[in-house]
PDB file of N, CA and C in Angstrom:
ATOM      1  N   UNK A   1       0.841  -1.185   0.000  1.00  0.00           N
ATOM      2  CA  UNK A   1       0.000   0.000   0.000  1.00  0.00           C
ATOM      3  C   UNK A   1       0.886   1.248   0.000  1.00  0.00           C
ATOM      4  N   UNK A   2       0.315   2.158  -0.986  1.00  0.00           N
ATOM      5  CA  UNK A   2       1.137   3.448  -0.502  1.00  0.00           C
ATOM      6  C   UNK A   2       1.137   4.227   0.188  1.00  0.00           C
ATOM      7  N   UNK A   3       2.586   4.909   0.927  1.00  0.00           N
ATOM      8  CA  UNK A   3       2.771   5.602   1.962  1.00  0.00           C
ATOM      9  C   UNK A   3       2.400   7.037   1.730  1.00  0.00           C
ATOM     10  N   UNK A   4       1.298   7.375   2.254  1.00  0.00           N
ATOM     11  CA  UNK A   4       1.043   8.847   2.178  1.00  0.00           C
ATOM     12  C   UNK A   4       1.609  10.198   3.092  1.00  0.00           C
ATOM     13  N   UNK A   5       2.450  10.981   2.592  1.00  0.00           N
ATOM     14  CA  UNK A   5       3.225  11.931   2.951  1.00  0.00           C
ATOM     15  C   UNK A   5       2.746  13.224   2.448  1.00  0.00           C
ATOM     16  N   UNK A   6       2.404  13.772   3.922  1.00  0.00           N
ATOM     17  CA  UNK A   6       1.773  15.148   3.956  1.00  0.00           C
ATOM     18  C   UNK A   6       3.540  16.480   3.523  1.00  0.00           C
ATOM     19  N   UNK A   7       3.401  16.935   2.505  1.00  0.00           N
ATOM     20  CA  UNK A   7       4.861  18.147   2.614  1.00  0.00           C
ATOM     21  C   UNK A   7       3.837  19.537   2.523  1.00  0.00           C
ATOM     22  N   UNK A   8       4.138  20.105   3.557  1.00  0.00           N
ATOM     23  CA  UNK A   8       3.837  21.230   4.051  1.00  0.00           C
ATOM     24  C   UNK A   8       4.611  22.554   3.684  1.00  0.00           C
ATOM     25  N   UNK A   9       4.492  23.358   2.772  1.00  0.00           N
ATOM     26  CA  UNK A   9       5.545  24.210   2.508  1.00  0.00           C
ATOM     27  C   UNK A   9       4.830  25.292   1.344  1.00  0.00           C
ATOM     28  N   UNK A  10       5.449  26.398   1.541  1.00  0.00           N
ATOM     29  CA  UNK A  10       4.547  27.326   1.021  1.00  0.00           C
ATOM     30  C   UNK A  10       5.410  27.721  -0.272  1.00  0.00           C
ATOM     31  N   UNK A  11       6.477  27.558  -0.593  1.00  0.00           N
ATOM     32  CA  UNK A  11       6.480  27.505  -1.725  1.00  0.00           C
ATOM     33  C   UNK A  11       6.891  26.636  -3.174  1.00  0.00           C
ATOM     34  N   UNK A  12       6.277  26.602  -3.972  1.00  0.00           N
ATOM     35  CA  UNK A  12       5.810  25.746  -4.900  1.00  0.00           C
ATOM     36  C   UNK A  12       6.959  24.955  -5.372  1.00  0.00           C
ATOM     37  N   UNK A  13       8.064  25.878  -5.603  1.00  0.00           N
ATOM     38  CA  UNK A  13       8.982  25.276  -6.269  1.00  0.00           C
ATOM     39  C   UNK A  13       9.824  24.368  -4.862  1.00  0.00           C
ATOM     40  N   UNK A  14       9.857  24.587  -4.098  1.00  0.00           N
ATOM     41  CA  UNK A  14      10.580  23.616  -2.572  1.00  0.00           C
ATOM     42  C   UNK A  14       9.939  22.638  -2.764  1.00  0.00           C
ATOM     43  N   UNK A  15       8.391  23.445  -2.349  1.00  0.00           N
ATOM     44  CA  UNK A  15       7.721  21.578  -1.907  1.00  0.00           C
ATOM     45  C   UNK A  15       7.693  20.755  -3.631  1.00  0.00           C
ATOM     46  N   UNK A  16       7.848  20.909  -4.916  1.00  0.00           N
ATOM     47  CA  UNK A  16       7.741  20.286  -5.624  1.00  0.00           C
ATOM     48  C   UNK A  16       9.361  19.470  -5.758  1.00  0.00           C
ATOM     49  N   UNK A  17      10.719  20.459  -5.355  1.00  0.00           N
ATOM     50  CA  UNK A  17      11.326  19.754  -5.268  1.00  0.00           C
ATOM     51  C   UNK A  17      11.652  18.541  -4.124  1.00  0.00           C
ATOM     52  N   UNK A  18      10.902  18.801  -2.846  1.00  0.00           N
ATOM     53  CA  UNK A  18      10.662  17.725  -1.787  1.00  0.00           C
ATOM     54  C   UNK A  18      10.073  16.510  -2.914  1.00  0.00           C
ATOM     55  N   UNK A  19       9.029  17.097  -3.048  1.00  0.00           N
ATOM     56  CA  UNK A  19       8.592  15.608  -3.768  1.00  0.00           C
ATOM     57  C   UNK A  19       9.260  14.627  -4.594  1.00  0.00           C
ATOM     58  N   UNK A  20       9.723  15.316  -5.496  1.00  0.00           N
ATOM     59  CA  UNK A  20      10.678  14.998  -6.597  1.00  0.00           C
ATOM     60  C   UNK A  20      11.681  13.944  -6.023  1.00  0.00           C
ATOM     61  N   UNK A  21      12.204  14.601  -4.835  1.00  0.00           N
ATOM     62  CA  UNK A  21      13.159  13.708  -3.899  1.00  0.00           C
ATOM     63  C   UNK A  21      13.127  12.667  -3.367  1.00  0.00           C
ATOM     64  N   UNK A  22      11.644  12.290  -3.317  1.00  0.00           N
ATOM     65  CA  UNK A  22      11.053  11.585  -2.743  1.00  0.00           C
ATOM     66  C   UNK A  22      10.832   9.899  -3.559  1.00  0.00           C
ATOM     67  N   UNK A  23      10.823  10.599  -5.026  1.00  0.00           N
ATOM     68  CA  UNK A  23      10.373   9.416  -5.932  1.00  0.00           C
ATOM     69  C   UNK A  23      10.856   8.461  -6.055  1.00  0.00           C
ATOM     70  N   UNK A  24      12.564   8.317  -5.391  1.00  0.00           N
ATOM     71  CA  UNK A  24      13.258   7.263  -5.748  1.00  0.00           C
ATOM     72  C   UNK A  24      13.055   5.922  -4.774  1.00  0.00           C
ATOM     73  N   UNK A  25      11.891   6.859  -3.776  1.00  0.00           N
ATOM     74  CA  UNK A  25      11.764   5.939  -2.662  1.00  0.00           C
ATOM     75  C   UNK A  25      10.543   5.082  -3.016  1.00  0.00           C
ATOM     76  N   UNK A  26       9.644   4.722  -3.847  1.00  0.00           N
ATOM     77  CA  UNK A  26       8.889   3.950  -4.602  1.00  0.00           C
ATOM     78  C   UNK A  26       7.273   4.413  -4.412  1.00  0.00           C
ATOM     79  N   UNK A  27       6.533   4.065  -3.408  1.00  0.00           N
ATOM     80  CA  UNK A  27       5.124   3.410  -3.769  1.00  0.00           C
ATOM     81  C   UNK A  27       4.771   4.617  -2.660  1.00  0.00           C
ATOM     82  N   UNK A  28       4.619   6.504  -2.957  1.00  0.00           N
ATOM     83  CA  UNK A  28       3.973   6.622  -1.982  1.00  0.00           C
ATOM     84  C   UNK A  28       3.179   8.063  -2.780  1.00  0.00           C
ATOM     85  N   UNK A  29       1.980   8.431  -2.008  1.00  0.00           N
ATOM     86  CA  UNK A  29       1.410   9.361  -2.402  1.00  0.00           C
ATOM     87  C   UNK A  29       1.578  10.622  -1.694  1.00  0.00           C
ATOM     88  N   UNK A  30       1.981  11.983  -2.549  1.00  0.00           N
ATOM     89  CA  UNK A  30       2.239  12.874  -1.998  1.00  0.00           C
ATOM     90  C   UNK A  30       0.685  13.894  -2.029  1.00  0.00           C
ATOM     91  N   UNK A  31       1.025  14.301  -0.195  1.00  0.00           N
ATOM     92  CA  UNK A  31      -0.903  15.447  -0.415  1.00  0.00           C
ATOM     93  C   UNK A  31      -0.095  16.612  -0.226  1.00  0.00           C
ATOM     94  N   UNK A  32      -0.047  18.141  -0.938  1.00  0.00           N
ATOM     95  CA  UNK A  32       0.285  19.041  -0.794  1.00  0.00           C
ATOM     96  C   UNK A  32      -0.664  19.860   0.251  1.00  0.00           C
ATOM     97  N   UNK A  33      -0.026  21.054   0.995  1.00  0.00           N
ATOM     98  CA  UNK A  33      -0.218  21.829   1.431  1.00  0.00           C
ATOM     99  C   UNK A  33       0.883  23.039   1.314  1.00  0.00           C
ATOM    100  N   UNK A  34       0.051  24.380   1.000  1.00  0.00           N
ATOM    101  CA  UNK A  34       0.777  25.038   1.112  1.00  0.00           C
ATOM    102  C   UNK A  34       1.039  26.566   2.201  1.00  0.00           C
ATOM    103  N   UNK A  35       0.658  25.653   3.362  1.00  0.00           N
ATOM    104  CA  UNK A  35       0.587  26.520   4.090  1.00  0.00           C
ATOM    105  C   UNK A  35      -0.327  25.863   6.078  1.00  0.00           C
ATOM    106  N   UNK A  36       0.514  26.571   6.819  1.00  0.00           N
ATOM    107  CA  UNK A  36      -0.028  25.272   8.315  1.00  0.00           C
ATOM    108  C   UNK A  36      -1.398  25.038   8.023  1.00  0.00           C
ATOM    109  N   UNK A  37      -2.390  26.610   7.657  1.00  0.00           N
ATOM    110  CA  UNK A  37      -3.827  25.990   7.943  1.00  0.00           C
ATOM    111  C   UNK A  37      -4.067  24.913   7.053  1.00  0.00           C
ATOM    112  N   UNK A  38      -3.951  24.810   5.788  1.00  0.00           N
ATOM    113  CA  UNK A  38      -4.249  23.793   5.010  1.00  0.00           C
ATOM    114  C   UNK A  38      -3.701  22.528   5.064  1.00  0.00           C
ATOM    115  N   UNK A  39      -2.463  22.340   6.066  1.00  0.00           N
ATOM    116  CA  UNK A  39      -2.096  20.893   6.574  1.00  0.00           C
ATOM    117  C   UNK A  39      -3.249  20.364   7.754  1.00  0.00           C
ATOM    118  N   UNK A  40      -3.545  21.379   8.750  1.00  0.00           N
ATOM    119  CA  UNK A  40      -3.985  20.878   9.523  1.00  0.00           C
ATOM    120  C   UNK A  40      -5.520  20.301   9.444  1.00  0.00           C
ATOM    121  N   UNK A  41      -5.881  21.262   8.422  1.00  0.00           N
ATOM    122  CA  UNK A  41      -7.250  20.726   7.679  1.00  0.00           C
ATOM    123  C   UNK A  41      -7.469  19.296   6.618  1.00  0.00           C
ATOM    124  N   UNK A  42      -6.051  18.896   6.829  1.00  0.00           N
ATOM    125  CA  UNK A  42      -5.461  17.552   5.319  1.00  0.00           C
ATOM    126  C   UNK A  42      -5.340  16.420   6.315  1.00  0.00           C
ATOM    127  N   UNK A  43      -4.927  16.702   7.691  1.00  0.00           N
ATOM    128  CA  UNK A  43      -4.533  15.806   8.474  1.00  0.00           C
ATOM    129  C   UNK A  43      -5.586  14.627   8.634  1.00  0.00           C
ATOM    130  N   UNK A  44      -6.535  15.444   9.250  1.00  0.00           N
ATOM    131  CA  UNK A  44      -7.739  14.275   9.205  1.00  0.00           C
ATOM    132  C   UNK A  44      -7.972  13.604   8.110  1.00  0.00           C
ATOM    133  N   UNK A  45      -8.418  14.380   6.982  1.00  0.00           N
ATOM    134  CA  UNK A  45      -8.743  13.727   5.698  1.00  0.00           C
ATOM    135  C   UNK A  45      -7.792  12.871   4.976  1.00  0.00           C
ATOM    136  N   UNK A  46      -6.900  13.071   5.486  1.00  0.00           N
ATOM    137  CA  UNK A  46      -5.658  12.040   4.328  1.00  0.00           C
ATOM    138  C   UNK A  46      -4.966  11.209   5.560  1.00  0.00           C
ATOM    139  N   UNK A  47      -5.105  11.118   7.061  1.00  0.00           N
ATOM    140  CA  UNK A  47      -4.124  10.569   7.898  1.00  0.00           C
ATOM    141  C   UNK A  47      -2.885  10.128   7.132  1.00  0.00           C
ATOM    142  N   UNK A  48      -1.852  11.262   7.130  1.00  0.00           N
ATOM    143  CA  UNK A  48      -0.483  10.938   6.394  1.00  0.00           C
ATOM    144  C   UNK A  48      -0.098   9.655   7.378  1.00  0.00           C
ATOM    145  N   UNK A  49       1.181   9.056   6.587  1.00  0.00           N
ATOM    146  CA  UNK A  49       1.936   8.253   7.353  1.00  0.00           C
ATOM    147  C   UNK A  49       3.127   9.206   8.044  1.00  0.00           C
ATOM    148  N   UNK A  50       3.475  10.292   7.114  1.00  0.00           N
ATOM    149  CA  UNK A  50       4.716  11.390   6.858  1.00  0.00           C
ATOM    150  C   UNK A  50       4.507  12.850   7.193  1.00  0.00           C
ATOM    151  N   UNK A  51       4.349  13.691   7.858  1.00  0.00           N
ATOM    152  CA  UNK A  51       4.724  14.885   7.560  1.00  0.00           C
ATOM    153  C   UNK A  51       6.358  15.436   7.325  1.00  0.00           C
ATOM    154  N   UNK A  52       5.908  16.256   5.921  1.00  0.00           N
ATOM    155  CA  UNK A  52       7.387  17.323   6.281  1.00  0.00           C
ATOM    156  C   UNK A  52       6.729  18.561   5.758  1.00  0.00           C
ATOM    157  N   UNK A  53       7.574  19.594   7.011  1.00  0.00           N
ATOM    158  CA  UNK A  53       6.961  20.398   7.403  1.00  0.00           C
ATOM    159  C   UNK A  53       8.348  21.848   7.194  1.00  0.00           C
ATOM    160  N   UNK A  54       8.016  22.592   6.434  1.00  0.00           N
ATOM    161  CA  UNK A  54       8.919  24.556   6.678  1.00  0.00           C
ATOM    162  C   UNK A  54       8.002  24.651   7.549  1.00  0.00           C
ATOM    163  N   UNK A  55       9.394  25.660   8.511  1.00  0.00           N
ATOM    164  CA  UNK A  55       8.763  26.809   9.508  1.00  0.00           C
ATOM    165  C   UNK A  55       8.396  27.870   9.678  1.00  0.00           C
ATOM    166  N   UNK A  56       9.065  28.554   8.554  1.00  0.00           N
ATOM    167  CA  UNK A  56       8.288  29.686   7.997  1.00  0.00           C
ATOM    168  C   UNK A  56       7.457  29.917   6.821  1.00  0.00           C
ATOM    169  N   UNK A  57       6.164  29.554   6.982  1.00  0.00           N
ATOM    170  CA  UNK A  57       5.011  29.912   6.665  1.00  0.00           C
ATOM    171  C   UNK A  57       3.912  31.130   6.803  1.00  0.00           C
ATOM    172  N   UNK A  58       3.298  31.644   5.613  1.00  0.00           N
ATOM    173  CA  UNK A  58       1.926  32.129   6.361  1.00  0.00           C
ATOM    174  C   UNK A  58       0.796  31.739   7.200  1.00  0.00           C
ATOM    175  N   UNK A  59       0.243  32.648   8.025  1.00  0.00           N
ATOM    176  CA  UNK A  59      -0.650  31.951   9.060  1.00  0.00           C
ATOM    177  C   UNK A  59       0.149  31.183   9.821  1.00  0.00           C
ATOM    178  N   UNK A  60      -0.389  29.653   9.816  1.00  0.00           N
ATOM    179  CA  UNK A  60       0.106  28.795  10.664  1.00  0.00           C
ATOM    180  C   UNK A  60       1.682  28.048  10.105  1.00  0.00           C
ATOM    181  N   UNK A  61       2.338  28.187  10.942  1.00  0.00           N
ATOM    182  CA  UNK A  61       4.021  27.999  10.574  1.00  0.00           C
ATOM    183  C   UNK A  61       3.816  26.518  11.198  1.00  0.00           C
ATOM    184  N   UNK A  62       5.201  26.250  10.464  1.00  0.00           N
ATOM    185  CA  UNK A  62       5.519  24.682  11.040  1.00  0.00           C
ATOM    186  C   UNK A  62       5.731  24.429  12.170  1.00  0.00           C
ATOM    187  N   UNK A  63       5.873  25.185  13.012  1.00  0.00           N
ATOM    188  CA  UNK A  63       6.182  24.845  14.698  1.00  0.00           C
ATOM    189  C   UNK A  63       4.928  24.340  15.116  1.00  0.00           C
ATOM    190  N   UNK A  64       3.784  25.251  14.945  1.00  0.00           N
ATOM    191  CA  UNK A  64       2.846  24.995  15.349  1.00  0.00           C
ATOM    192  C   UNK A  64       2.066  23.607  14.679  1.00  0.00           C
ATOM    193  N   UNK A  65       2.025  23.543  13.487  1.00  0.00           N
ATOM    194  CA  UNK A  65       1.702  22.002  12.685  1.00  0.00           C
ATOM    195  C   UNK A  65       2.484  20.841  13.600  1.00  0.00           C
ATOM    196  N   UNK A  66       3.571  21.184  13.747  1.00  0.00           N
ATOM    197  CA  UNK A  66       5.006  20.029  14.547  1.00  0.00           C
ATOM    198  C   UNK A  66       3.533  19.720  15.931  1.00  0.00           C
ATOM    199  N   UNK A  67       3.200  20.924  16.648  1.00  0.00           N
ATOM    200  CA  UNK A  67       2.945  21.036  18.058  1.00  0.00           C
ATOM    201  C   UNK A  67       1.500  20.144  18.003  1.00  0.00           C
ATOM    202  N   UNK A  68       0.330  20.397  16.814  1.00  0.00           N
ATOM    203  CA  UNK A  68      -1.135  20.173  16.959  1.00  0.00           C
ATOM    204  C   UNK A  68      -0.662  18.891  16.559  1.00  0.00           C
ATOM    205  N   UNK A  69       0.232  17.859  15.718  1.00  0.00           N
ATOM    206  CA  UNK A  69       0.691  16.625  15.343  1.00  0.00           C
ATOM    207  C   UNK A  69       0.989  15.996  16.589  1.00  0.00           C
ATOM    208  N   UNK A  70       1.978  16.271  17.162  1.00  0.00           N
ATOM    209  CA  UNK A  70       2.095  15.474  18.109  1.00  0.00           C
ATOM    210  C   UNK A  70       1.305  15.540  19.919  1.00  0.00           C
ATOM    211  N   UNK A  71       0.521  16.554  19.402  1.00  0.00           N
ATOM    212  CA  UNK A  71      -0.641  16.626  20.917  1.00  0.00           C
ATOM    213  C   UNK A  71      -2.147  16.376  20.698  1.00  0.00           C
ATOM    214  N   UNK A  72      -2.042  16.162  19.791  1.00  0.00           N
ATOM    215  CA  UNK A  72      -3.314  15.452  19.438  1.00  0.00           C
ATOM    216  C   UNK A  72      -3.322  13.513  18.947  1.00  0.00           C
ATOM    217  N   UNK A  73      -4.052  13.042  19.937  1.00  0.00           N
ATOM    218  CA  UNK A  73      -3.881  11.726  20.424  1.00  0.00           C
ATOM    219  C   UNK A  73      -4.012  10.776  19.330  1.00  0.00           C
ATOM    220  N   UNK A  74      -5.400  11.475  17.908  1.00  0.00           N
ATOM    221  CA  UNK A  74      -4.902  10.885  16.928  1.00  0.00           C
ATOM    222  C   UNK A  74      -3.959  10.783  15.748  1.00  0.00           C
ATOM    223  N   UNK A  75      -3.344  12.025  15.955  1.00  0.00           N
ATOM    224  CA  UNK A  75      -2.004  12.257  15.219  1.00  0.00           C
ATOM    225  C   UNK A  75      -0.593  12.194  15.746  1.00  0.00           C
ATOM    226  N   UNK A  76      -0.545  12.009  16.902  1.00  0.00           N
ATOM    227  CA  UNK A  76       0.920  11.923  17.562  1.00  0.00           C
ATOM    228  C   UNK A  76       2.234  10.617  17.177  1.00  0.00           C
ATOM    229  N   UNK A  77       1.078   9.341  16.416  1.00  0.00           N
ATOM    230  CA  UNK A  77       2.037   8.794  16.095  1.00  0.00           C
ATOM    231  C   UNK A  77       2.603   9.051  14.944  1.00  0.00           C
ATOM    232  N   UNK A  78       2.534  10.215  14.011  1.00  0.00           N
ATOM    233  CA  UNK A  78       2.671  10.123  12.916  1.00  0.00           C
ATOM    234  C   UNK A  78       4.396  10.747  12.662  1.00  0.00           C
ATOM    235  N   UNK A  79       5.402  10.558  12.546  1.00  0.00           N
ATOM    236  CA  UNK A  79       6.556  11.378  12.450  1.00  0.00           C
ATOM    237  C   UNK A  79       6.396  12.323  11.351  1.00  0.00           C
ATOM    238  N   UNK A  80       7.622  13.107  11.939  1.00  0.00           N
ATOM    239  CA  UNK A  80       7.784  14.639  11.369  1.00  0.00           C
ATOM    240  C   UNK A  80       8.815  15.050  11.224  1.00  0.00           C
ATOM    241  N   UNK A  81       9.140  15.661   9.922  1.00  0.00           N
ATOM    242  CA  UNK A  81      10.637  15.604   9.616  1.00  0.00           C
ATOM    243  C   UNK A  81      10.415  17.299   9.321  1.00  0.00           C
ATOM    244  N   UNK A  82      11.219  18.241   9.770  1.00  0.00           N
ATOM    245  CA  UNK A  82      11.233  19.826   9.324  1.00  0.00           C
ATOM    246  C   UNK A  82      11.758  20.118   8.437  1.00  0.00           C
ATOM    247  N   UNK A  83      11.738  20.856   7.397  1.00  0.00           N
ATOM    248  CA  UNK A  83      13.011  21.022   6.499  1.00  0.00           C
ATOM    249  C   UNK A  83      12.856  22.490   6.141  1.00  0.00           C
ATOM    250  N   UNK A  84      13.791  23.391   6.414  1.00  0.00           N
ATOM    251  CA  UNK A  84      13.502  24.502   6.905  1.00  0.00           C
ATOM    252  C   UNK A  84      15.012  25.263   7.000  1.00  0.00           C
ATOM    253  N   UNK A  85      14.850  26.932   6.551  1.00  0.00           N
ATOM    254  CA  UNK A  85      16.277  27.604   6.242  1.00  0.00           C
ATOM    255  C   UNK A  85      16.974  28.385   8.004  1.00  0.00           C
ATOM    256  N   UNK A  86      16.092  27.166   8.719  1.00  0.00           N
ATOM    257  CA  UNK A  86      16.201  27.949  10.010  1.00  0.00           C
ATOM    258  C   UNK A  86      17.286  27.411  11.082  1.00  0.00           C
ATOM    259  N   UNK A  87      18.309  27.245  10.883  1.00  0.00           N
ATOM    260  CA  UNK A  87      19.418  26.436  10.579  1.00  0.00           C
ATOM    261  C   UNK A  87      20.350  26.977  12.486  1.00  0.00           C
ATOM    262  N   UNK A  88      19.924  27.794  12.765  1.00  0.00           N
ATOM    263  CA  UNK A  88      20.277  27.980  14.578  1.00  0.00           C
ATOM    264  C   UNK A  88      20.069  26.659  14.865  1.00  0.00           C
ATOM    265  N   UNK A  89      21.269  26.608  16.038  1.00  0.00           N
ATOM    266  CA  UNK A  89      20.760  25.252  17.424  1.00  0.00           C
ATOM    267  C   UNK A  89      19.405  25.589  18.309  1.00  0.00           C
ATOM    268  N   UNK A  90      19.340  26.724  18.280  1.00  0.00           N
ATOM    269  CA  UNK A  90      17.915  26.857  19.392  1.00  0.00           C
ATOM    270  C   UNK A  90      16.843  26.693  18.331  1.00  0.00           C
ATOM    271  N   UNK A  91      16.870  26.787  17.074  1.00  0.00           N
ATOM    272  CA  UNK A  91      15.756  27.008  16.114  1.00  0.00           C
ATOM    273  C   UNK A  91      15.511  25.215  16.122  1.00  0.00           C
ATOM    274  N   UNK A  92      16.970  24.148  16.148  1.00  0.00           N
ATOM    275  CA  UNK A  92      16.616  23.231  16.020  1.00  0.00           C
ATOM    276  C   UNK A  92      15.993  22.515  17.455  1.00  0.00           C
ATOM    277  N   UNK A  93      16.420  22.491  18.543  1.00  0.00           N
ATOM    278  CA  UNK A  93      16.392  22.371  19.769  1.00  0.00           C
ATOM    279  C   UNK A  93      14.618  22.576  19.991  1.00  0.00           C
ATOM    280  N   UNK A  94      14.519  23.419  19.832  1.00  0.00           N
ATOM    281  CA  UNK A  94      12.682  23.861  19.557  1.00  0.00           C
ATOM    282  C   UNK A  94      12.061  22.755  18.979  1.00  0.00           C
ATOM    283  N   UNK A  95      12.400  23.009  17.856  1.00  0.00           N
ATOM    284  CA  UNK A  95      11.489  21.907  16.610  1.00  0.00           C
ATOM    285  C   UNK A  95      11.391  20.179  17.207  1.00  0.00           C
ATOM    286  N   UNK A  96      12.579  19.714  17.685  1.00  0.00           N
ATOM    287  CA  UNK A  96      12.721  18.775  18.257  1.00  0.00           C
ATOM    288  C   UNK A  96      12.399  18.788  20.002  1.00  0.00           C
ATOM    289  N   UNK A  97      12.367  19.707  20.056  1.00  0.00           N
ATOM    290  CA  UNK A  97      11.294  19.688  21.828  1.00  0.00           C
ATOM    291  C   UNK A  97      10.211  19.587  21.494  1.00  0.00           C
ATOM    292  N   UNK A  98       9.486  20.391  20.331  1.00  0.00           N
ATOM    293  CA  UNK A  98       7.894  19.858  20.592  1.00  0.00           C
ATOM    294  C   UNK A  98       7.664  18.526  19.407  1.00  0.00           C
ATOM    295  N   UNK A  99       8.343  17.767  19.117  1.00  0.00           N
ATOM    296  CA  UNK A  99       8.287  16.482  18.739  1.00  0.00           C
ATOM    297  C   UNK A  99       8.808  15.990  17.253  1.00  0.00           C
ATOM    298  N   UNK A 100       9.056  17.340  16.773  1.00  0.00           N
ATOM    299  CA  UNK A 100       9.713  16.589  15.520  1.00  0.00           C
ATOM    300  C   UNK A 100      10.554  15.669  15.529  1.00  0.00           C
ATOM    301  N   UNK A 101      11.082  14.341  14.706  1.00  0.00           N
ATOM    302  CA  UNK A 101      11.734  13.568  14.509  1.00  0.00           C
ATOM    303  C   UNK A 101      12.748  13.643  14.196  1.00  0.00           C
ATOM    304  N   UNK A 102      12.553  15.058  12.775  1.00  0.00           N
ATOM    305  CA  UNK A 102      13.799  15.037  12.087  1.00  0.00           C
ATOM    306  C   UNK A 102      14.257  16.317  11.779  1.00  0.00           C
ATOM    307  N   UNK A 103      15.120  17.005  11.504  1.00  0.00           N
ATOM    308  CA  UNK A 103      15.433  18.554  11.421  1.00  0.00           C
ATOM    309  C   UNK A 103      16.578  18.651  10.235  1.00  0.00           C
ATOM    310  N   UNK A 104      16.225  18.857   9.172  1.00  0.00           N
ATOM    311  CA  UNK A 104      17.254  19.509   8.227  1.00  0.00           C
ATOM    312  C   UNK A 104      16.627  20.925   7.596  1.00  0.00           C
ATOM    313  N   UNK A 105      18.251  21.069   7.277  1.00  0.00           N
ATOM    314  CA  UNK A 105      18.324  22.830   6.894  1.00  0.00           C
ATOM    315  C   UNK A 105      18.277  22.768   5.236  1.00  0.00           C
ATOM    316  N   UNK A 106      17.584  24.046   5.022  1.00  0.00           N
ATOM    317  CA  UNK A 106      17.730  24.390   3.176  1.00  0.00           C
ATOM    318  C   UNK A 106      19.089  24.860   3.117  1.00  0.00           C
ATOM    319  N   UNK A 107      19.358  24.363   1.685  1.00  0.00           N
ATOM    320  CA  UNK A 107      19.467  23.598   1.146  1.00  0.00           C
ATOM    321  C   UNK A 107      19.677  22.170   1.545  1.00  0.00           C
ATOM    322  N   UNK A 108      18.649  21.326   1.450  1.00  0.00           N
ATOM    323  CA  UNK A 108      18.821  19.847   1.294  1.00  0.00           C
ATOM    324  C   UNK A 108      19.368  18.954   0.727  1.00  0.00           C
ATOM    325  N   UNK A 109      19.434  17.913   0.815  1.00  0.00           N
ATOM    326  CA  UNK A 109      20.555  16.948   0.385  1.00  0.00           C
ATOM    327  C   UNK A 109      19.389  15.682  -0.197  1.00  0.00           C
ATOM    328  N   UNK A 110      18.814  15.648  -1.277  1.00  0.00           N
ATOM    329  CA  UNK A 110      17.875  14.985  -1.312  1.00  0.00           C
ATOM    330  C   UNK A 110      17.997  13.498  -0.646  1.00  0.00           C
ATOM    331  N   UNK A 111      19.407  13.060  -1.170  1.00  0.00           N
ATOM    332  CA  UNK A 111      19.285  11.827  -0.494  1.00  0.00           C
ATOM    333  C   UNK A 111      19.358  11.687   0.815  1.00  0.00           C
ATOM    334  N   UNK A 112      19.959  13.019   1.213  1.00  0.00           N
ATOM    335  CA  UNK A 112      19.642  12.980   3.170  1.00  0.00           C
ATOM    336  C   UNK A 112      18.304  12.547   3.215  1.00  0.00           C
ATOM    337  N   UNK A 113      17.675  13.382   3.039  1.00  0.00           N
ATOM    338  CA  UNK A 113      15.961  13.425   3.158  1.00  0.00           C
ATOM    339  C   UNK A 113      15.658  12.333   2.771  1.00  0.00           C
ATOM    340  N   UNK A 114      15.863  11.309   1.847  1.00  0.00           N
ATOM    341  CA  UNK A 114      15.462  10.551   1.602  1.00  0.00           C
ATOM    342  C   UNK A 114      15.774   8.940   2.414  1.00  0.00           C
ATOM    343  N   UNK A 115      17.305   9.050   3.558  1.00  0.00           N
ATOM    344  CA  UNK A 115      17.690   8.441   4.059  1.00  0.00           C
ATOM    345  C   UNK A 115      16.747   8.598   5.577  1.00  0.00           C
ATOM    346  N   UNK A 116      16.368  10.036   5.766  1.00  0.00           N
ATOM    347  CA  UNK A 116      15.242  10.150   7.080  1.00  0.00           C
ATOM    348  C   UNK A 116      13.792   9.545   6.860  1.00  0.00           C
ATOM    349  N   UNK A 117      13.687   9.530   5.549  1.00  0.00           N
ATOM    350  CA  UNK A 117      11.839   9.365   5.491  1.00  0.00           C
ATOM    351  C   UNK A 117      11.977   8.053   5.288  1.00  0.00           C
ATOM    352  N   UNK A 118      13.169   7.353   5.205  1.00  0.00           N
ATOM    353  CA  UNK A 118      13.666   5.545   5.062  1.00  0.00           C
ATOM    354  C   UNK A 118      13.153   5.010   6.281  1.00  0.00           C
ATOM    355  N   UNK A 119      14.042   5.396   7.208  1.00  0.00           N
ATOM    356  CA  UNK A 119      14.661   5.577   8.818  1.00  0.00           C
ATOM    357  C   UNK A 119      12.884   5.186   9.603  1.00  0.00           C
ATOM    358  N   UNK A 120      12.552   6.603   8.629  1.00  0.00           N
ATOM    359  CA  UNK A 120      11.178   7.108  10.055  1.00  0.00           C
ATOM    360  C   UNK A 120       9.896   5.928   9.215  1.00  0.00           C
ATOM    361  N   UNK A 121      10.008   5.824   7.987  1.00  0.00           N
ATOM    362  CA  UNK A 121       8.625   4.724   7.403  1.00  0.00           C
ATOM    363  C   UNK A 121       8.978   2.945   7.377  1.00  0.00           C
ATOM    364  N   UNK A 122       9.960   3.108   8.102  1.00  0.00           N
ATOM    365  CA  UNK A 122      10.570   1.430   7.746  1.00  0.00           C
ATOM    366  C   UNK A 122      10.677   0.886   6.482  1.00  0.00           C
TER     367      UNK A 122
END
């Protein structure tokens, strides 16, 4: 069955290259959002297996998507990988206090990313 992966990111050309990155990893369906409110409104309807999530967004930013994911009882098991130009230790330290899994900085390394979403989907 395919693995459905929520990428959260507001702009078009990132999150299309997230995806892109993604393909070599085989059988999964990508749901866009481009922006927190419209993840958090996708969550229910698509229960990802995956979020990846930027932190700087309009409206609702990725911290907060990271925060309603993992405190809400039916989404907390879902991992969360950030990928984000916000590249401080306290910026990462944050992201990974309120539950993210995984934390990389822009520019990405596709096959990094692609070695975390390995890691975190078995």
């Amino acid at each position: 069955m395919a693995k459905r992966i929520l990428v959260v990111e507001d702009s078009p050309i990132t999150r299309s290259l997230i995806i892109s990155s993604l393909e070599d990893l085989g059988d999964f369906t990508a749901v866009e959002a481009s922006n927190g409110f419209q993840a958090l409104r996708k969550l229910p309807e698509y229960l990802p297996d995956l979020v990846i999530t930027d932190i700087n967004m309009p409206d609702i930013n990725g911290l907060e998507v990271v925060r309603f994911v993992k405190e809400n009882e039916n989404f907390k098991h879902i991992p969360v990988i950030i990928v984000t130009t916000e590249g401080r230790d306290v910026d990462r330290e944050r992201g990974l206090k309120l539950g993210a899994d995984r934390y990389l900085i822009k520019p990405f390394d596709p096959e990094d990313l692609q070695r975390h979403v390995r890691d975190l989907l078995g």
